[in-house]
C-alpha atoms as a PDB file:
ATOM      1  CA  UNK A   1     -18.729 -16.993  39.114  1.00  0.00           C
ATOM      2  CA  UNK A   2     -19.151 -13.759  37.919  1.00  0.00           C
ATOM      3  CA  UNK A   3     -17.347 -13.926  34.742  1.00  0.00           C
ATOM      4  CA  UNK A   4     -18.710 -17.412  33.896  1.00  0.00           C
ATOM      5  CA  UNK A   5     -22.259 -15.863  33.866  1.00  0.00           C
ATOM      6  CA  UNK A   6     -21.156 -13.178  31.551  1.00  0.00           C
ATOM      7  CA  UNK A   7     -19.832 -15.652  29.103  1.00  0.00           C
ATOM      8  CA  UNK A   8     -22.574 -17.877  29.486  1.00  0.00           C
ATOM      9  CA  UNK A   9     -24.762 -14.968  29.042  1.00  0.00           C
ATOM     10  CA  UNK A  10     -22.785 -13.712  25.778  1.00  0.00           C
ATOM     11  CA  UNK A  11     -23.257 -17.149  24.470  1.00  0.00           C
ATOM     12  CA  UNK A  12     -26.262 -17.640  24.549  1.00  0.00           C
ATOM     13  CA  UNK A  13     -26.627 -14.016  22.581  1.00  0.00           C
ATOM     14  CA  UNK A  14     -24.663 -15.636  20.219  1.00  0.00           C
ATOM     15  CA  UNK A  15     -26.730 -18.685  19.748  1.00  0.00           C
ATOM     16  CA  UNK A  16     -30.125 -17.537  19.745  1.00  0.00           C
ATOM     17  CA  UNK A  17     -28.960 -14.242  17.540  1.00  0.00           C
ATOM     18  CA  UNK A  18     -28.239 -16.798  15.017  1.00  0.00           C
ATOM     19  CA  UNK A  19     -31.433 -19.512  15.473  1.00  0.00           C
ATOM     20  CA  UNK A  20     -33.519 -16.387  15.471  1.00  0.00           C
ATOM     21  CA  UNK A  21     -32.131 -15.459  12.233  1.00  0.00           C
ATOM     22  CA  UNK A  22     -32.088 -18.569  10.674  1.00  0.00           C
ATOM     23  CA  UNK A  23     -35.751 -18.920  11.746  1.00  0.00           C
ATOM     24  CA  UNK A  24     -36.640 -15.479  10.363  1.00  0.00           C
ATOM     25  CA  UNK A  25     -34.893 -15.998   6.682  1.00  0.00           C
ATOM     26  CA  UNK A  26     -36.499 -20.259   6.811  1.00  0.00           C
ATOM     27  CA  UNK A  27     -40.083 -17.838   7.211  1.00  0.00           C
ATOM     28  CA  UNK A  28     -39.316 -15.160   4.369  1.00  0.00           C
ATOM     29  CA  UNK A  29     -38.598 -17.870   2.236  1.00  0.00           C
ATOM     30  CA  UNK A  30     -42.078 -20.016   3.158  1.00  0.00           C
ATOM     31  CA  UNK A  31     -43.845 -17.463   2.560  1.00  0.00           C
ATOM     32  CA  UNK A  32     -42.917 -13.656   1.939  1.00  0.00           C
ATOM     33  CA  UNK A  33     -40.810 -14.895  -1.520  1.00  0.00           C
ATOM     34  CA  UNK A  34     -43.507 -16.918  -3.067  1.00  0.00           C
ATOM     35  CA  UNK A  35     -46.413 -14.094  -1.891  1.00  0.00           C
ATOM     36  CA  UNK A  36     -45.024 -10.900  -2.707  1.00  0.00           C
ATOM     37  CA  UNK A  37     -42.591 -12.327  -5.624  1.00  0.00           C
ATOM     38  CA  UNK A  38     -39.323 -10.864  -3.575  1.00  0.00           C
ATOM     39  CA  UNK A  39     -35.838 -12.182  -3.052  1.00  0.00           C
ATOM     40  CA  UNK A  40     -35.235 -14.403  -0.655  1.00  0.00           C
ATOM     41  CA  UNK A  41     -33.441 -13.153   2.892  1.00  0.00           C
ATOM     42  CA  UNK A  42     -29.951 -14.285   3.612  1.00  0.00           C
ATOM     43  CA  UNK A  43     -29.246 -15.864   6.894  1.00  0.00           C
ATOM     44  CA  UNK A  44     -26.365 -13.303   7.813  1.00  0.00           C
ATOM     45  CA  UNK A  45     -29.305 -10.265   6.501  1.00  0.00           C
ATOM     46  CA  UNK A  46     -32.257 -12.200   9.218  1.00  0.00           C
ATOM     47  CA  UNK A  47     -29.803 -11.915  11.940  1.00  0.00           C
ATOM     48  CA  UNK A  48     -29.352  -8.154  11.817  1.00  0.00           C
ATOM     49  CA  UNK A  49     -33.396  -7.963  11.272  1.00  0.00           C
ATOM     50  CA  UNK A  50     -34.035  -9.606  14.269  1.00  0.00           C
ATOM     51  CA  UNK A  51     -30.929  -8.313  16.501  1.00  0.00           C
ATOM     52  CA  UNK A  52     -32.935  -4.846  15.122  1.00  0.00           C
ATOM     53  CA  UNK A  53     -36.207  -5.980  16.225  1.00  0.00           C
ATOM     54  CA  UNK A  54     -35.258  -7.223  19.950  1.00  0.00           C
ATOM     55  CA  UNK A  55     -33.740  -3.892  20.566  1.00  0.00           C
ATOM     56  CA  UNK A  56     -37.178  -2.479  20.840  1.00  0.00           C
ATOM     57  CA  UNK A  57     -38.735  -5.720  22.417  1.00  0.00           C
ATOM     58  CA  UNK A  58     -39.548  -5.102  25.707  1.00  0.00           C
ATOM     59  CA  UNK A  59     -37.726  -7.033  28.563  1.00  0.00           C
ATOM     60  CA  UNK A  60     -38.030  -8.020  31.972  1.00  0.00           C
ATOM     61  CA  UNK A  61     -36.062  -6.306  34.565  1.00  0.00           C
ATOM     62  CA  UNK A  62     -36.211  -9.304  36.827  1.00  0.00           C
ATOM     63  CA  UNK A  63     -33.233 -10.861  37.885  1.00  0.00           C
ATOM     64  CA  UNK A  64     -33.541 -13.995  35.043  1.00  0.00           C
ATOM     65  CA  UNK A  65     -30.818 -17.273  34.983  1.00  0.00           C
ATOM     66  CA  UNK A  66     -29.650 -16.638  30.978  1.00  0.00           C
ATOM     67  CA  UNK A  67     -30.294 -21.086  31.153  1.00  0.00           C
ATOM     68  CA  UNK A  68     -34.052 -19.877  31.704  1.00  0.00           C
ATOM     69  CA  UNK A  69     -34.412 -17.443  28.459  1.00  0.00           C
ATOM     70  CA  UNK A  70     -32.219 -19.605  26.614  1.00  0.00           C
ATOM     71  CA  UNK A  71     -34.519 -22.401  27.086  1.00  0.00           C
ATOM     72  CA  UNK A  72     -37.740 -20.451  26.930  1.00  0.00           C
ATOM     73  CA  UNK A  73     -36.459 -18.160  23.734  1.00  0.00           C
ATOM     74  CA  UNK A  74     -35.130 -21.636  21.797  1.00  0.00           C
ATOM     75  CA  UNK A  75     -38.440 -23.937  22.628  1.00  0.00           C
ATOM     76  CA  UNK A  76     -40.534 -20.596  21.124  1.00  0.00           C
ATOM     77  CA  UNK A  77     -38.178 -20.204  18.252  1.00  0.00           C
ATOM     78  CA  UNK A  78     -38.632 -24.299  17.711  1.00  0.00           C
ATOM     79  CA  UNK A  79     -42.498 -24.281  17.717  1.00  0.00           C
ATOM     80  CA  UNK A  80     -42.334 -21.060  15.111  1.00  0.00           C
ATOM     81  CA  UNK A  81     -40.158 -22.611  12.896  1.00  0.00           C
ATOM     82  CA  UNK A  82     -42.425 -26.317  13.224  1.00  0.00           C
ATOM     83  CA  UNK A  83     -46.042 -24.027  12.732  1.00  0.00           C
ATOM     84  CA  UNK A  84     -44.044 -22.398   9.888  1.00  0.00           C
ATOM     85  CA  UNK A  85     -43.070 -25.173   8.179  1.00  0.00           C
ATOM     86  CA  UNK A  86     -46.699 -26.754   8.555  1.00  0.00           C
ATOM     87  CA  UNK A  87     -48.720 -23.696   7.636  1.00  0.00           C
ATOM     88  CA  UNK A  88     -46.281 -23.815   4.320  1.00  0.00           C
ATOM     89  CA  UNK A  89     -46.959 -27.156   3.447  1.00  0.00           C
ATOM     90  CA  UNK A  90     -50.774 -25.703   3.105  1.00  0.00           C
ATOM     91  CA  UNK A  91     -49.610 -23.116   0.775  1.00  0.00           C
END
């Protein structure tokens, strides 16, 4: 039981390591590039950022199921990326 909830818990890493940065880089491109005239952030580049980033986001000490901050951490990532993408089509 043990060991599934470690893999479970290093997939989910995984996962959300790599929606996070393929929200982050989808957001520098709406609207970082065309604002400050820069070059656009690669995927792989967005992923480090916001591995970076969460290492000095504070976390809960609580005992958590990984199914519960997957969930919460993917529907929050979802409705960024959605607000993103509609507060670009203003632009």
């Amino acid at each position: 039981m043990k060991v599934l909830t470690f893999v479970g818990g290093a997939v989910v890493l995984i996962v959300l390591s790599l929606y996070r940065g393929l929200a982050l880089s989808l957001l520098w491109g709406w609207f970082v590039v065309p604002t400050f005239d820069v070059p656009s952030l690669p995927v792989i580049a967005a992923i480090g950022i916001s591995t970076m980033v969460s290492m000095f986001t504070p976390t809960t000490t609580d005992k958590v199921k990984w199914t519960d901050v997957f969930l919460r951490s993917f529907i929050a990532t979802t409705v960024t990326i959605a607000f993103g993408w509609l507060w670009s089509l203003a632009l």
